[in-house]
C-alpha atoms as a PDB file:
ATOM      1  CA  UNK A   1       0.000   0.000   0.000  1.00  0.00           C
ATOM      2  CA  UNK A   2       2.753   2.532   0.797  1.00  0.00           C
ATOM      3  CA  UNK A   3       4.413   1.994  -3.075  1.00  0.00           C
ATOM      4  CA  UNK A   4       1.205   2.466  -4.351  1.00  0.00           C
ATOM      5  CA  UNK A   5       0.292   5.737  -2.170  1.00  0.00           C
ATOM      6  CA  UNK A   6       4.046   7.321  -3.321  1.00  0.00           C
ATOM      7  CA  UNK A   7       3.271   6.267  -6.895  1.00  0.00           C
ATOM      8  CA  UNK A   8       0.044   8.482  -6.965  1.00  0.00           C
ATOM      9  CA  UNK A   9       1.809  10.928  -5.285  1.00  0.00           C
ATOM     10  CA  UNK A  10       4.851  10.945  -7.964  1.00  0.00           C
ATOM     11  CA  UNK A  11       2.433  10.206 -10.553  1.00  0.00           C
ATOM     12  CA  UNK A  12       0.725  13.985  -9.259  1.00  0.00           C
ATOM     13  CA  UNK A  13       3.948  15.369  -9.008  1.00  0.00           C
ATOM     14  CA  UNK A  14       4.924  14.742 -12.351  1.00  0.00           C
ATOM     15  CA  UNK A  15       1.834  15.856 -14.264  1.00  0.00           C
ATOM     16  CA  UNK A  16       2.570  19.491 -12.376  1.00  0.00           C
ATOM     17  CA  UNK A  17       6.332  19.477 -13.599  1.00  0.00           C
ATOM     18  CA  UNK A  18       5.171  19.204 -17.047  1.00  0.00           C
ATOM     19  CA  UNK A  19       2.362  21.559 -16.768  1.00  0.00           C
ATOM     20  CA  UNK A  20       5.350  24.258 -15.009  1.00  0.00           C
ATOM     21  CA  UNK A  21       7.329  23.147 -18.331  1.00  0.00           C
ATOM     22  CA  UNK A  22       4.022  23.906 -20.775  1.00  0.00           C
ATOM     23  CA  UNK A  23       4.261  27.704 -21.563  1.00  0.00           C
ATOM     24  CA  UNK A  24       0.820  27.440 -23.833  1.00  0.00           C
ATOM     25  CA  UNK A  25      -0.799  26.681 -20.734  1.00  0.00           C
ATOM     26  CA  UNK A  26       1.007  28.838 -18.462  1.00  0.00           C
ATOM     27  CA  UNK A  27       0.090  31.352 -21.350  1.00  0.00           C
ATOM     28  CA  UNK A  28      -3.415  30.164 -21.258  1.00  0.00           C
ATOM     29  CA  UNK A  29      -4.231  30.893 -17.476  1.00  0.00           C
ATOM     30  CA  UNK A  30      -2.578  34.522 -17.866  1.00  0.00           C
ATOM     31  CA  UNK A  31      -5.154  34.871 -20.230  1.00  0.00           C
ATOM     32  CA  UNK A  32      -8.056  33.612 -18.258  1.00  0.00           C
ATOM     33  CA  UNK A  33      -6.916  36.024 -15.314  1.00  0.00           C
ATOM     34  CA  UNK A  34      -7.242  39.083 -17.708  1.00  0.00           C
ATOM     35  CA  UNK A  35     -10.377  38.059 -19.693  1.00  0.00           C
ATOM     36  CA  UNK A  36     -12.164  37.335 -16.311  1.00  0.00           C
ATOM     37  CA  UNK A  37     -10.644  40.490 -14.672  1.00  0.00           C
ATOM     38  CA  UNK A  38     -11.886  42.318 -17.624  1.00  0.00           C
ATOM     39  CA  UNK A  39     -15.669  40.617 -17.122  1.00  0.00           C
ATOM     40  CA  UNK A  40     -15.699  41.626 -13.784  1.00  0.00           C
ATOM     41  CA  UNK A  41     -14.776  44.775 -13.794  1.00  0.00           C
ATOM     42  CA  UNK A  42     -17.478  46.017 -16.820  1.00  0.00           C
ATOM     43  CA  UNK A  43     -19.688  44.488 -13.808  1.00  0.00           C
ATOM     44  CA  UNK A  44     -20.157  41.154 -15.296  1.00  0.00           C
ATOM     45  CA  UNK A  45     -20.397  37.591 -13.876  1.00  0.00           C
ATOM     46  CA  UNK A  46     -18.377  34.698 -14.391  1.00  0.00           C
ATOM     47  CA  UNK A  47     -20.675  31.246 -14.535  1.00  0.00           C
ATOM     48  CA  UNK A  48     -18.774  28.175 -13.928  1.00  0.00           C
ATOM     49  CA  UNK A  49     -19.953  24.437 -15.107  1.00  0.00           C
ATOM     50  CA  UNK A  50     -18.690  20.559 -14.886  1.00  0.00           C
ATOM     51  CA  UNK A  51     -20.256  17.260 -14.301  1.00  0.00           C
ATOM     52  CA  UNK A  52     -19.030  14.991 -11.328  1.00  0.00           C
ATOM     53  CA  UNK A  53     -16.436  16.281  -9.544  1.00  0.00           C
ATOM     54  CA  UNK A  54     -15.541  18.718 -12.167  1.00  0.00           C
ATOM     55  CA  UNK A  55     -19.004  20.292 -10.693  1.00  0.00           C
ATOM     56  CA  UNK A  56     -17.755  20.355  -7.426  1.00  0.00           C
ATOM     57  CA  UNK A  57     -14.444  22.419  -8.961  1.00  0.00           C
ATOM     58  CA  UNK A  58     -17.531  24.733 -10.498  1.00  0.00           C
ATOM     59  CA  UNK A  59     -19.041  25.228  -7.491  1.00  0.00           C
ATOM     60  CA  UNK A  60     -15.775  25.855  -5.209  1.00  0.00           C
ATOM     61  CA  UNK A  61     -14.320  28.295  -7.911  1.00  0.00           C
ATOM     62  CA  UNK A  62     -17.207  29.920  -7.601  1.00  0.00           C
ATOM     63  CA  UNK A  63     -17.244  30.515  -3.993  1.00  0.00           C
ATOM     64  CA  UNK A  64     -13.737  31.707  -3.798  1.00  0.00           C
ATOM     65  CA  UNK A  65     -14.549  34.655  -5.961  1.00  0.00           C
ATOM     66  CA  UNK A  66     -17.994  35.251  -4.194  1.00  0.00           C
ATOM     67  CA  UNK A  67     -16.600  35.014  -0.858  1.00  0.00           C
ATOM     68  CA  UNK A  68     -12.445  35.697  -0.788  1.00  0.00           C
ATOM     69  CA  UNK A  69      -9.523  33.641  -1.528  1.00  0.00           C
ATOM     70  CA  UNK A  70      -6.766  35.076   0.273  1.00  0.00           C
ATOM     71  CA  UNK A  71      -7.833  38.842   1.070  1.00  0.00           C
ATOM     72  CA  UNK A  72     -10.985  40.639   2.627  1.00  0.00           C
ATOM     73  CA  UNK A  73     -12.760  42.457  -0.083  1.00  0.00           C
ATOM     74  CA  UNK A  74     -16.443  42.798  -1.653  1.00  0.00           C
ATOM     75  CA  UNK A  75     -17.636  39.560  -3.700  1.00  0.00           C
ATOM     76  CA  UNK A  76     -17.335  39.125  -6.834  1.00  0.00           C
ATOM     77  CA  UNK A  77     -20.015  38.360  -9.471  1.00  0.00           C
ATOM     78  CA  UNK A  78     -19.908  34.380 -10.010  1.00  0.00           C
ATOM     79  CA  UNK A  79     -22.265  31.275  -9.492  1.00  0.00           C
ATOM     80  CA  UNK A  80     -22.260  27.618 -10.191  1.00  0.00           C
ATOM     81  CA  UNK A  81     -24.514  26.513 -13.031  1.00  0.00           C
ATOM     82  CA  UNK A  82     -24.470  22.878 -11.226  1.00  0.00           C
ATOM     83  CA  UNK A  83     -26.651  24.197  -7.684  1.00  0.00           C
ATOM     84  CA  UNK A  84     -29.886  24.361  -8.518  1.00  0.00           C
ATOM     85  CA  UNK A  85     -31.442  21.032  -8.327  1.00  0.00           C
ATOM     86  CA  UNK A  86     -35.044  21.956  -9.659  1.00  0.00           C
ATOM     87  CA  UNK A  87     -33.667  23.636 -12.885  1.00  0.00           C
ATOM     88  CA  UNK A  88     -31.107  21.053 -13.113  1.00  0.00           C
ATOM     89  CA  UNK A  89     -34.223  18.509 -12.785  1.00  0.00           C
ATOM     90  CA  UNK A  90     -36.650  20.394 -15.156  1.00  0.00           C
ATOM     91  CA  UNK A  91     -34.432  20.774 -17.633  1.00  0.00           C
ATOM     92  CA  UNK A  92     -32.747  17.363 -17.906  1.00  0.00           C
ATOM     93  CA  UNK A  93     -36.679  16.431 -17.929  1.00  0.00           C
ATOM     94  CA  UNK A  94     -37.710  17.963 -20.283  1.00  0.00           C
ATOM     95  CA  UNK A  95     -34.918  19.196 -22.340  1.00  0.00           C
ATOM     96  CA  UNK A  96     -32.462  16.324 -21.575  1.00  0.00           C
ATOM     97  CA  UNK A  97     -29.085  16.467 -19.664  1.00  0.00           C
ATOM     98  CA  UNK A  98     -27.532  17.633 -22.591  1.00  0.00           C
ATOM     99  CA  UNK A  99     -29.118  21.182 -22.119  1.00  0.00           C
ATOM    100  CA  UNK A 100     -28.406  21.324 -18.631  1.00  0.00           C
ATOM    101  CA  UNK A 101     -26.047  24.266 -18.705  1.00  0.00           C
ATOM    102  CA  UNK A 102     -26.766  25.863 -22.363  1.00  0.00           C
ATOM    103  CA  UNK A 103     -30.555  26.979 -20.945  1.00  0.00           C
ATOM    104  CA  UNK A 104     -29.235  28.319 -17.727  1.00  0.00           C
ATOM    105  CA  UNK A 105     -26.840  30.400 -20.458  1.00  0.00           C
ATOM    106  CA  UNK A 106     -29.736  31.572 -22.701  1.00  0.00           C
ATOM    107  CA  UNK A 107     -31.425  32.549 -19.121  1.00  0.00           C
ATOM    108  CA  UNK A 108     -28.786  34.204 -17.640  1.00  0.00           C
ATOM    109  CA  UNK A 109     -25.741  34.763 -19.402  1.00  0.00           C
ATOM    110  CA  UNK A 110     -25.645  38.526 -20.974  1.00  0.00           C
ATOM    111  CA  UNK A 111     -23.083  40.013 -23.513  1.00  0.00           C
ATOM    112  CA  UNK A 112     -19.610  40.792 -22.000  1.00  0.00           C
ATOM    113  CA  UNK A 113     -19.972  37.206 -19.074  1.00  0.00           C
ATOM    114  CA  UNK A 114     -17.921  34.678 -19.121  1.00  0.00           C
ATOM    115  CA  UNK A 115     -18.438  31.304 -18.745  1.00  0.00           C
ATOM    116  CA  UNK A 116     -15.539  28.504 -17.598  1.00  0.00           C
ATOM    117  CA  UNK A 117     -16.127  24.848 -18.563  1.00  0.00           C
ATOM    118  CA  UNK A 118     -14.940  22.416 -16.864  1.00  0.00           C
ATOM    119  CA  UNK A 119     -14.293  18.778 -18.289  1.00  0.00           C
ATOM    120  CA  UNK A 120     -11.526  16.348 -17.947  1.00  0.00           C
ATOM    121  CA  UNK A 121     -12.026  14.650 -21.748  1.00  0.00           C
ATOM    122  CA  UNK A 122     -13.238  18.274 -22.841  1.00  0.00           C
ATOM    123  CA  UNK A 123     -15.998  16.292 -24.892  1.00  0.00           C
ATOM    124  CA  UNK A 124     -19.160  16.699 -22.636  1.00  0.00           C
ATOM    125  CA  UNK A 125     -21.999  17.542 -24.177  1.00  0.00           C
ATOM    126  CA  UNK A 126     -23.762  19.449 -22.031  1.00  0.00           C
ATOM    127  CA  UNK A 127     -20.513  21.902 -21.938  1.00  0.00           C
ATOM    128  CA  UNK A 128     -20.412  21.901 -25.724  1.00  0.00           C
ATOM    129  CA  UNK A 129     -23.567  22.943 -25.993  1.00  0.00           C
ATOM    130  CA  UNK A 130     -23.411  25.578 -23.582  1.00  0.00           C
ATOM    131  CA  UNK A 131     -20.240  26.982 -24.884  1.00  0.00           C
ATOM    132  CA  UNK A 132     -22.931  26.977 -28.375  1.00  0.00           C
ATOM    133  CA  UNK A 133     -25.056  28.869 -26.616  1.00  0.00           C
ATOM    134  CA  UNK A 134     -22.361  31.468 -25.154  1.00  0.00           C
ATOM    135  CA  UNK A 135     -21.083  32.313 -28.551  1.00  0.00           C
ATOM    136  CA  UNK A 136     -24.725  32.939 -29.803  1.00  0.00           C
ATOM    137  CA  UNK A 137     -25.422  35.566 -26.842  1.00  0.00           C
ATOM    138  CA  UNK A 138     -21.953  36.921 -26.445  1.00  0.00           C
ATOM    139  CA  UNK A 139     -20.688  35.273 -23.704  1.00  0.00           C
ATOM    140  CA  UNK A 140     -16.603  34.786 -23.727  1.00  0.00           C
ATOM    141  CA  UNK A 141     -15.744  31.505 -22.548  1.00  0.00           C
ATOM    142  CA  UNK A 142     -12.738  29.691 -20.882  1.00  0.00           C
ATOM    143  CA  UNK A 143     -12.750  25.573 -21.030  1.00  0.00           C
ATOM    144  CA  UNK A 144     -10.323  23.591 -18.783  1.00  0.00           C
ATOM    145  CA  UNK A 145      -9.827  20.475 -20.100  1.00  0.00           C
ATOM    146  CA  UNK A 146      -7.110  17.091 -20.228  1.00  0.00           C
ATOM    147  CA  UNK A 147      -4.707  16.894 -22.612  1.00  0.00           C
ATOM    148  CA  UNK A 148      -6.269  15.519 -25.600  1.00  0.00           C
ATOM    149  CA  UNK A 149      -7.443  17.181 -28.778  1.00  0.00           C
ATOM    150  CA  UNK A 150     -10.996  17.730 -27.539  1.00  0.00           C
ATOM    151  CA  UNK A 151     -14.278  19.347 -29.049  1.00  0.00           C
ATOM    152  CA  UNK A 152     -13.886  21.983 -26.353  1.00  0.00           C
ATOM    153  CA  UNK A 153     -10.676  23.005 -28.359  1.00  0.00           C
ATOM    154  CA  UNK A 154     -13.068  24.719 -30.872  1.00  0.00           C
ATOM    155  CA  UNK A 155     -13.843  28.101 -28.215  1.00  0.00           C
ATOM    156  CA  UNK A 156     -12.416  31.009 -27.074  1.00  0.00           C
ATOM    157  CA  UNK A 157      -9.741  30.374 -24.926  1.00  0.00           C
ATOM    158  CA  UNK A 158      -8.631  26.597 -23.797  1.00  0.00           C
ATOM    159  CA  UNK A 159      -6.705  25.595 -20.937  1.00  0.00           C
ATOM    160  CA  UNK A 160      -5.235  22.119 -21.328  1.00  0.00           C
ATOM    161  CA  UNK A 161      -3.690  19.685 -18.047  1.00  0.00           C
ATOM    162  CA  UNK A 162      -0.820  17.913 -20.262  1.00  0.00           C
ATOM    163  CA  UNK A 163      -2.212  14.258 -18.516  1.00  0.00           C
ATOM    164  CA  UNK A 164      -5.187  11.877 -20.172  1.00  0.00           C
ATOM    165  CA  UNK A 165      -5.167  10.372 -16.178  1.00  0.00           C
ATOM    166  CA  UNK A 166      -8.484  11.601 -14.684  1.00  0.00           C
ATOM    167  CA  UNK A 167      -7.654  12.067 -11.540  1.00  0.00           C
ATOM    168  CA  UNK A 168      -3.925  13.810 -12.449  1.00  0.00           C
ATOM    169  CA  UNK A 169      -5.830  15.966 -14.194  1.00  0.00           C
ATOM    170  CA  UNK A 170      -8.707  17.417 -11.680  1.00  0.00           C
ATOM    171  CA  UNK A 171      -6.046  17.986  -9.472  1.00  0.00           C
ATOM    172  CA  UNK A 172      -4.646  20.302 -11.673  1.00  0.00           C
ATOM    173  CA  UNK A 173      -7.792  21.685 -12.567  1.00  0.00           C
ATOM    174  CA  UNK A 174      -8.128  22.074  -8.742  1.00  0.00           C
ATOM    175  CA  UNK A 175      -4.507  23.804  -9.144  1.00  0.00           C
ATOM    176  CA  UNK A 176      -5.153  26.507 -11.950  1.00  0.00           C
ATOM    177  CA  UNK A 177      -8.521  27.719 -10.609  1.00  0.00           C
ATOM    178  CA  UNK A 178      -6.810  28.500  -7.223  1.00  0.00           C
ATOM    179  CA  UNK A 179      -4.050  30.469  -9.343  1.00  0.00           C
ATOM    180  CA  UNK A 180      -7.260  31.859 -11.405  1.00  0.00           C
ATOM    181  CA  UNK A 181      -8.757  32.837  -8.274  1.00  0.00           C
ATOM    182  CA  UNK A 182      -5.355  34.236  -7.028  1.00  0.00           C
ATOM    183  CA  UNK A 183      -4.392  36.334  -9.320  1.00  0.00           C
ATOM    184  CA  UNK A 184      -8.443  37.660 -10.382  1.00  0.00           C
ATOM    185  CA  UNK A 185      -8.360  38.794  -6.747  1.00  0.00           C
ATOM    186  CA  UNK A 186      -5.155  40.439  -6.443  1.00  0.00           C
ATOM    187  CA  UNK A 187      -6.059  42.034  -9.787  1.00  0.00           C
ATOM    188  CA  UNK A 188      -9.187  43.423  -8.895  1.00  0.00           C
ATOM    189  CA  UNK A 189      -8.602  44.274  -5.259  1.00  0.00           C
ATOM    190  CA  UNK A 190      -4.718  44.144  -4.777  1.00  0.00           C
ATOM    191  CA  UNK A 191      -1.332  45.080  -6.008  1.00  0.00           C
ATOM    192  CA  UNK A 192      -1.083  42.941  -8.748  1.00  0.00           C
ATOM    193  CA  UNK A 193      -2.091  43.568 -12.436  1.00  0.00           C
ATOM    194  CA  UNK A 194      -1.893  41.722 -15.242  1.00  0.00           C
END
């Protein structure tokens, strides 16, 4: 059992040297700090989205830009399109789970939000179609997704994990929204600018 538990570990350890080594990615979060920073601060909302435990990522990005991450300031405009279990419900009913997240877009998503995707294969369709539905109302989009050519590689700006290994990859999912949420923060509220 030990072996195994340092294998993960190395195994973790590894997928974050190469994503420290991957300047399109590193590239690729700078960008998702400014384009959020930018959403924010035209008094926008960022609306966040997975399935599984890439909804619980959603929903705790989410909080650390409603609440704080690191330093006391006002909230910031975001929410979890994964919460609501009635018009999660309604519209899997009678829409199917494949519309999920694109209604909640047509709903509430206005020009100049963004929305942040959040797959490991990057080829859910319930993401796919919302990011459809973002580009029809002018909603700028961020997807973070494994390292595989994905169908969530056709959208604004895509931030790939360079692992295929589900679970190497949410934790580095887990890793760049903390940085996201880091450096939005500082940005908007404290000596850092992009």
């Amino acid at each position: 059992m030990t072996e195994i538990i340092k294998a993960q570990i190395k195994e973790s350890v590894s997928v974050k040297e190469s994503l420290l080594a991957d300047e399109k990615a590193i590239d690729a979060v700078q960008a998702a700090v400014k384009v959020i920073v930018e959403c924010l601060r035209s008094g926008h909302k960022v609306m966040w989205a997975g399935n599984g435990g890439s909804a619980a990522d959603a929903q705790h990005m989410a909080a650390e830009l409603v609440n704080k991450f690191r330093l006391e300031r006002p909230g910031m405009a975001s929410i979890a399109l994964t919460t609501d279990t009635s018009i999660l419900t309604s519209i899997g009913n009678d829409y199917g789970y494949s519309r999920v997240f694109a209604r909640q877009v047509e709903a509430l998503g206005m020009p100049g939000d963004l929305f942040v995707g959040i797959s490991t294969s990057g080829n859910s369709e319930n993401l796919v179609e919302a990011l459809d539905a973002c580009r029809k109302r002018g909603v700028k989009t961020v997807a973070l997704v494994g390292g595989k050519a994905c169908r969530m590689d056709d959208y604004d700006l895509v931030i790939h994990v360079p692992s295929t290994d589900t679970p190497r990859i949410q934790e580095c999912q887990t890793l760049i929204g903390h940085i996201i949420c880091d450096l939005v923060e500082k940005s908007m509220y404290g000596n850092c600018d992009y």
